[in-house]
N, C-alpha and C. Protein backbone atom coordinates (compact mmCIF):
# COMPACT_ATOMS: atom_id res chain seq x y z
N UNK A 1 0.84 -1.18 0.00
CA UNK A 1 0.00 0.00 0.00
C UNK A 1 0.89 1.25 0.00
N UNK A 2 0.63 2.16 -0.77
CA UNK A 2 1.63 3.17 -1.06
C UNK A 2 1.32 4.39 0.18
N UNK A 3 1.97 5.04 0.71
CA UNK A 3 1.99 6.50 1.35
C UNK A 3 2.76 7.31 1.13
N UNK A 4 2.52 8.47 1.64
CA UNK A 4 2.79 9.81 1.81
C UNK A 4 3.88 9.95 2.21
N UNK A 5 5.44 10.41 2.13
CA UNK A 5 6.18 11.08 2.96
C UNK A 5 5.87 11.50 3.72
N UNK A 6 7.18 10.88 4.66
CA UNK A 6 7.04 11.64 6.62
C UNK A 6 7.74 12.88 6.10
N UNK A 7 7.22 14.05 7.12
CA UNK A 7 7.60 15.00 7.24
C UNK A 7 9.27 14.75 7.14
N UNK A 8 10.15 14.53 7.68
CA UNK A 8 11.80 13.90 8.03
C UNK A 8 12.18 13.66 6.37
N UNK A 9 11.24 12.38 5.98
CA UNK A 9 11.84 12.22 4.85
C UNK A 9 11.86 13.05 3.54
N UNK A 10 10.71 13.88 3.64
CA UNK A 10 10.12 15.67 2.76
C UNK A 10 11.95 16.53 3.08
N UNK A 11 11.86 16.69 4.06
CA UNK A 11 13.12 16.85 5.07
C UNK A 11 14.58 16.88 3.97
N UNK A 12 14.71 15.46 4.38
CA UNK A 12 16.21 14.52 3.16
C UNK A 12 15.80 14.80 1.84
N UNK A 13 14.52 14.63 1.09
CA UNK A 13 14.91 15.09 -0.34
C UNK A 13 15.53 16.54 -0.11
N UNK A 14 14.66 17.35 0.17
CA UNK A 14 14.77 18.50 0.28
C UNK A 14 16.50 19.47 0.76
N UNK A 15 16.71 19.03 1.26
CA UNK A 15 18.31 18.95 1.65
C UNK A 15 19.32 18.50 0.75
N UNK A 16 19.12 17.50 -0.03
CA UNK A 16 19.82 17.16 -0.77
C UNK A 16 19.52 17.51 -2.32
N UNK A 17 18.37 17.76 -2.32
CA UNK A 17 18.07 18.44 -3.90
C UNK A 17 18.78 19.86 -3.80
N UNK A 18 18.38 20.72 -2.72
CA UNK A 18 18.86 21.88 -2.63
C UNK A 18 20.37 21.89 -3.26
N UNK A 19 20.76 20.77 -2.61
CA UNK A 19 22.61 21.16 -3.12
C UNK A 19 23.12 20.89 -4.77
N UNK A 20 21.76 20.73 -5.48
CA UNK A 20 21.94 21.09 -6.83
C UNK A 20 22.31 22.60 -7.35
N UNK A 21 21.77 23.16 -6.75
CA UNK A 21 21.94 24.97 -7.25
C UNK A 21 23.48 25.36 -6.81
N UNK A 22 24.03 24.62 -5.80
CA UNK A 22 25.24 24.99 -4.73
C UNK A 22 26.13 24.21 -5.99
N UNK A 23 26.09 23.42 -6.25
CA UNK A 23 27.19 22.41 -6.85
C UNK A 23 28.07 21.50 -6.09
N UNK A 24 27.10 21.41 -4.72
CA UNK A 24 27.80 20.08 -3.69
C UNK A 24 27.09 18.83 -4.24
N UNK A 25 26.44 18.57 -4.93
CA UNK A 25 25.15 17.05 -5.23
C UNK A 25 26.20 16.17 -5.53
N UNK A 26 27.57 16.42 -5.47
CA UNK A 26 28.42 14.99 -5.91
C UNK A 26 29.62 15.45 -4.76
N UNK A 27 29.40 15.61 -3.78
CA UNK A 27 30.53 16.29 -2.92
C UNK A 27 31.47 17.03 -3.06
N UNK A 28 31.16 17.87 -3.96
CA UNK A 28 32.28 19.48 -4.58
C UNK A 28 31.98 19.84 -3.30
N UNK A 29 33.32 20.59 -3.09
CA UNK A 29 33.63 21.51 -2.04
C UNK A 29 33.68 20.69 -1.05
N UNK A 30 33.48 19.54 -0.45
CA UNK A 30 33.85 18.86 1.01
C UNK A 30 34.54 17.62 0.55
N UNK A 31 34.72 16.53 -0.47
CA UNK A 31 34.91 15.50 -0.79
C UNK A 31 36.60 15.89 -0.51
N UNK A 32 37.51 15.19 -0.22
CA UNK A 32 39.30 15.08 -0.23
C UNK A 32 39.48 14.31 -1.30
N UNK A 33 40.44 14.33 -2.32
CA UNK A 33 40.72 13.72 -2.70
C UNK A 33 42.46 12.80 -2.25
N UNK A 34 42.23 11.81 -2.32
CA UNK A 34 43.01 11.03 -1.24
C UNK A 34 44.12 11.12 -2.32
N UNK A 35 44.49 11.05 -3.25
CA UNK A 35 45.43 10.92 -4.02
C UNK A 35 46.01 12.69 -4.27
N UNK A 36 45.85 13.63 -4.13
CA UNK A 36 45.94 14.94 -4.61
C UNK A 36 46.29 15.58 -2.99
N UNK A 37 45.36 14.95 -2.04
CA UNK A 37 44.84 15.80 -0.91
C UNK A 37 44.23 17.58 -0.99
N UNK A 38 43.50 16.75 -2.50
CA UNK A 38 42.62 18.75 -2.67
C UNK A 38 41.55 17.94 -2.50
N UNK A 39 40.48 19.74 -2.40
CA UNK A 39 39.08 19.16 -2.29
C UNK A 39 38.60 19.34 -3.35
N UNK A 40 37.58 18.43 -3.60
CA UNK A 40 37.23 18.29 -5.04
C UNK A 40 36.22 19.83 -5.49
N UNK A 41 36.49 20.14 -6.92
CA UNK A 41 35.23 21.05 -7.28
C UNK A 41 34.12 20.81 -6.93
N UNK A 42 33.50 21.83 -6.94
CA UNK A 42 31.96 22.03 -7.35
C UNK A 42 31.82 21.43 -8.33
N UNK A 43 30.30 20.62 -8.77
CA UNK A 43 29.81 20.39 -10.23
C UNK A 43 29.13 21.94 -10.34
N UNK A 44 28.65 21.84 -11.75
CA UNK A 44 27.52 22.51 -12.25
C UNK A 44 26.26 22.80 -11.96
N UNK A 45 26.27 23.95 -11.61
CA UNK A 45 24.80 24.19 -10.49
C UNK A 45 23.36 23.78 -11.63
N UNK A 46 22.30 23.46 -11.13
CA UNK A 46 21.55 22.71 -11.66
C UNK A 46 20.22 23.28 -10.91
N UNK A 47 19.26 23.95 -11.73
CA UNK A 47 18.03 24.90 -11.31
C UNK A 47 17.35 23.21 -10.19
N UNK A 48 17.24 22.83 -8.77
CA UNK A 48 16.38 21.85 -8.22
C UNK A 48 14.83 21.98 -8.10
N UNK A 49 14.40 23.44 -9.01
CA UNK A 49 13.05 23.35 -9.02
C UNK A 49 12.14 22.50 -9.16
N UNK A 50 12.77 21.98 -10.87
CA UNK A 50 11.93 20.70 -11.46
C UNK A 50 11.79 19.46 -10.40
N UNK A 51 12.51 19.21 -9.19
CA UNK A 51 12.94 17.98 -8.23
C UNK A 51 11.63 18.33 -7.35
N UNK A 52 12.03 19.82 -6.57
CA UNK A 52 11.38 20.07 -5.27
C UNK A 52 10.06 19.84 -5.75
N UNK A 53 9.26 20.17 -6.93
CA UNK A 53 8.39 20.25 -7.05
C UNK A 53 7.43 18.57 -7.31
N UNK A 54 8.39 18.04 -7.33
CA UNK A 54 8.04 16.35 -7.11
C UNK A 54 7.50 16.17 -5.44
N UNK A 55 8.66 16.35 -4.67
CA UNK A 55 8.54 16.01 -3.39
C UNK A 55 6.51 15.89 -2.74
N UNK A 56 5.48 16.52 -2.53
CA UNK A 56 4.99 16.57 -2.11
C UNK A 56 3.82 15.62 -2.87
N UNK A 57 4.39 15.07 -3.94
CA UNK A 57 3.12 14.57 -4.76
C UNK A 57 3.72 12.76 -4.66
N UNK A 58 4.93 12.64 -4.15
CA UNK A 58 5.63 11.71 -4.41
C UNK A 58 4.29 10.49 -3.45
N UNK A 59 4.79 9.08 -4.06
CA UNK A 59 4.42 8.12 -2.64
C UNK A 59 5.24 7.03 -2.55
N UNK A 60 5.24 6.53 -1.60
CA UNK A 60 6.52 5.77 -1.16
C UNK A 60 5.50 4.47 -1.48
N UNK A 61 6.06 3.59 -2.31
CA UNK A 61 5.63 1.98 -2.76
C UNK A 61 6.41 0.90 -1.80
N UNK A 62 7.78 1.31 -1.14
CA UNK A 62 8.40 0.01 -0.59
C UNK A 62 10.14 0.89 0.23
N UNK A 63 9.86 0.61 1.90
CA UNK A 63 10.85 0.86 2.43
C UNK A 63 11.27 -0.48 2.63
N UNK A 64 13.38 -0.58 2.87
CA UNK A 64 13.84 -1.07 3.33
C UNK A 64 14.96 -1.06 4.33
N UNK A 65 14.69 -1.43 5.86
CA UNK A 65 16.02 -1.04 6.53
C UNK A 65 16.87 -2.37 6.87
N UNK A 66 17.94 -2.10 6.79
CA UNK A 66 19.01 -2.92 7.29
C UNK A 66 19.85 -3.00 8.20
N UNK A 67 20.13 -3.58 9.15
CA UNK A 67 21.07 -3.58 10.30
C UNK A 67 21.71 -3.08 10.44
N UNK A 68 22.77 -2.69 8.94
CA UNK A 68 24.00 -1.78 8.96
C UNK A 68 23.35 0.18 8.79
N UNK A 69 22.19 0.01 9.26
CA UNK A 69 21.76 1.48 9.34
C UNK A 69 21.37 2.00 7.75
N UNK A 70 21.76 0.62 6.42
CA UNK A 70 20.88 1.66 5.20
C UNK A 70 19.83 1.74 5.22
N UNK A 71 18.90 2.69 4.64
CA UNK A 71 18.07 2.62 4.78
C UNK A 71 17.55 3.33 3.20
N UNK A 72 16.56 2.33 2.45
CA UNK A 72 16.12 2.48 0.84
C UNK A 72 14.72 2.98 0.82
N UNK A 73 13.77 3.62 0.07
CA UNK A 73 13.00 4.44 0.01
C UNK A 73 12.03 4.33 -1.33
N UNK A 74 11.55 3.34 -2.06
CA UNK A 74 11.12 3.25 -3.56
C UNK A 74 9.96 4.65 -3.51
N UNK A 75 9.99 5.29 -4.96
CA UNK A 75 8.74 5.86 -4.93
C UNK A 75 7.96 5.30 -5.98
N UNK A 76 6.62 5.90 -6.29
CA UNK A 76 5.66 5.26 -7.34
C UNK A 76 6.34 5.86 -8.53
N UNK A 77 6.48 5.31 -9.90
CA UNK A 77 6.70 5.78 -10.89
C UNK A 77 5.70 5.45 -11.97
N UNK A 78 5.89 6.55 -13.06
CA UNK A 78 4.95 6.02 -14.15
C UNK A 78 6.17 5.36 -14.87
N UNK A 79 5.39 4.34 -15.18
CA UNK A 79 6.26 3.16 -15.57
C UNK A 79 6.35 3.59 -17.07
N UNK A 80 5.20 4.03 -18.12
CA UNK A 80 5.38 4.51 -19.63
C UNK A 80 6.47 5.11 -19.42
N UNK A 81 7.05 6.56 -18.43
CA UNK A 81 7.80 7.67 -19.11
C UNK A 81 8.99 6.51 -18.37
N UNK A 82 9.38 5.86 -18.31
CA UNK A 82 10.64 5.24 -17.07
C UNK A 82 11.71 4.72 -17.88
N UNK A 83 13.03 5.59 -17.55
CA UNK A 83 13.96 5.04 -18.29
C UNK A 83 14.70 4.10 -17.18
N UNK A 84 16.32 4.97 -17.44
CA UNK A 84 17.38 4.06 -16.34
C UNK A 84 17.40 5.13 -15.60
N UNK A 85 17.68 4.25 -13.99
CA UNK A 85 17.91 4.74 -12.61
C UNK A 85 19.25 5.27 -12.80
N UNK A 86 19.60 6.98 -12.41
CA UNK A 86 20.65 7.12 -11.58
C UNK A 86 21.09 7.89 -11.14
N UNK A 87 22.01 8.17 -9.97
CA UNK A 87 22.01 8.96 -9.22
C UNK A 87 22.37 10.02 -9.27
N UNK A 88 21.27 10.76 -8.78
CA UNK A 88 21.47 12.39 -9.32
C UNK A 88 22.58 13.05 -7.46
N UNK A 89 22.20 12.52 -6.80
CA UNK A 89 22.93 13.11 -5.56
C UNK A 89 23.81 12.35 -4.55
N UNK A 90 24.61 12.77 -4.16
CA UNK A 90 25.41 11.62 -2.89
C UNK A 90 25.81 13.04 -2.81
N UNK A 91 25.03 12.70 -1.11
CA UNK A 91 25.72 14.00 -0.01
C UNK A 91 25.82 13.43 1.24
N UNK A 92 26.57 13.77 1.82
CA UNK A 92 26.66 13.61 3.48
C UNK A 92 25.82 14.37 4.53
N UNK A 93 24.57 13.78 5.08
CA UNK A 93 24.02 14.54 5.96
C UNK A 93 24.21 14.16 7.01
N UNK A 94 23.76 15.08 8.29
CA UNK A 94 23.32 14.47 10.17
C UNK A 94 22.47 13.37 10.33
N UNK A 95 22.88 12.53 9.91
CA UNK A 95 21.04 11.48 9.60
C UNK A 95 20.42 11.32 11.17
N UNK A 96 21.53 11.50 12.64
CA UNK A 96 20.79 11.34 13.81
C UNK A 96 22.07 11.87 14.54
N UNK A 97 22.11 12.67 15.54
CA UNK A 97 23.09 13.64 16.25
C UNK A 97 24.60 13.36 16.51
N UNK A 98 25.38 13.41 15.84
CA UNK A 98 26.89 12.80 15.27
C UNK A 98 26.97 11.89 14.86
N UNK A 99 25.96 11.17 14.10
CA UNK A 99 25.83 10.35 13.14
C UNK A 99 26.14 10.38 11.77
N UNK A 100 27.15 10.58 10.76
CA UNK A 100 26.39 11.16 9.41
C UNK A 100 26.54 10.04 8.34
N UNK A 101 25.64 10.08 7.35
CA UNK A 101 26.04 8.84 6.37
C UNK A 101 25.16 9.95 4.88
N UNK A 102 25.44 9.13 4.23
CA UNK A 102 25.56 9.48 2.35
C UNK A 102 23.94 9.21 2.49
N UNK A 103 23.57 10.63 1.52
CA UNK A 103 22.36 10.30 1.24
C UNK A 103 22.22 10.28 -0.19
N UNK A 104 21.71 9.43 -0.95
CA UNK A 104 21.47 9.23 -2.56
C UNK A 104 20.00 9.33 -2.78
N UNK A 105 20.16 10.01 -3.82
CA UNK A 105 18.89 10.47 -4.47
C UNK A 105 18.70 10.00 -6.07
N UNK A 106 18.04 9.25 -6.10
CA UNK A 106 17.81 8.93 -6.98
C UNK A 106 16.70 9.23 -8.43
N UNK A 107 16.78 9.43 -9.71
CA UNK A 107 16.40 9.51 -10.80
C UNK A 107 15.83 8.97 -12.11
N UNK A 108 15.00 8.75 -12.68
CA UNK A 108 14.79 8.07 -14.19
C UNK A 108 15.35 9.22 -15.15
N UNK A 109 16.26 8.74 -16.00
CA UNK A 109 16.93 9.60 -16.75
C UNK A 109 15.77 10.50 -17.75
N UNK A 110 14.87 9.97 -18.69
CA UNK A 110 13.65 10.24 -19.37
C UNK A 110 13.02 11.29 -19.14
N UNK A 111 11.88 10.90 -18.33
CA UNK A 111 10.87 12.36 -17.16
C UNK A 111 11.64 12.93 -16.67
N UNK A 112 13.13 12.50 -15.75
CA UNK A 112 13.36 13.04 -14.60
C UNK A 112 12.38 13.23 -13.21
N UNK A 113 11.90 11.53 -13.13
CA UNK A 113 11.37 11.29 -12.15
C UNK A 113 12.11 10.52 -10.93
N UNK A 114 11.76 11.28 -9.55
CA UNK A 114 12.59 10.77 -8.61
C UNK A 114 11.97 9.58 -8.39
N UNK A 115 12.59 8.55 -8.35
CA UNK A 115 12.60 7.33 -8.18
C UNK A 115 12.49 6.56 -6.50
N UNK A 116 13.98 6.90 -6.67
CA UNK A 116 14.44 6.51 -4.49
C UNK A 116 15.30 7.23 -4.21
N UNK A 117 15.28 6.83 -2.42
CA UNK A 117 16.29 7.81 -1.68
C UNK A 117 16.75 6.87 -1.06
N UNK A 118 18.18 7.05 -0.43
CA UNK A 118 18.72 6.13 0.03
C UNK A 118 19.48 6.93 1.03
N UNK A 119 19.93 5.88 2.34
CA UNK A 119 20.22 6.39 3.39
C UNK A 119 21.73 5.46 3.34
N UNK A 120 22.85 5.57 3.34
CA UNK A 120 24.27 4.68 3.76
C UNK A 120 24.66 5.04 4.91
């Protein structure tokens, strides 16, 4: 049975779409690079309108959590417009108070429909 985003999880897209306009959505500006010891660029800032404006219409078809704290997120898609999955974001958030892990956001290349979110 499909539902609604929790407020929290409205929350994580929202946080992590934002850092499309910034040019952190692939860890520019905080990522090290271990071989260089620079920090990596910015990507290409990217208008997250077309995204945010998903969030509130979205519904969640299938959570999954796992022991090691991931935690996966399916949303409903129209299956006609549906291409290939992939990831439009990996950011590092607070996921619970000095906790932090990678959050991925996921895409259908086609529509540009958000797909899933993922918690590492």
């Amino acid at each position: 049975m499909a539902r609604k985003l929790t407020s929290e999880e409205k929350k994580w897209l929202s946080i992590g779409l934002n850092t499309l306009k910034s040019g952190e959505y692939r860890g520019g500006g905080h990522w090290i690079n271990i071989k260089t010891s620079k920090i990596k660029e910015k990507d290409n800032p990217i208008d997250p309108g077309f995204f945010l404006k998903q969030i509130d219409n979205l519904k969640v078809i299938a959570t999954k959590k796992s022991k090691d704290f991931k935690l996966i997120i399916n949303f409903a898609v129209d299956k006609s417009q549906a291409g290939n999955n992939n990831c439009l974001v990996n950011y590092s958030i607070e996921y619970r108070p000095k906790l932090w892990r990678n959050l991925l956001i996921f895409v259908e290349d086609k529509a540009g429909q958000l797909t899933s979110m993922e918690i590492v």
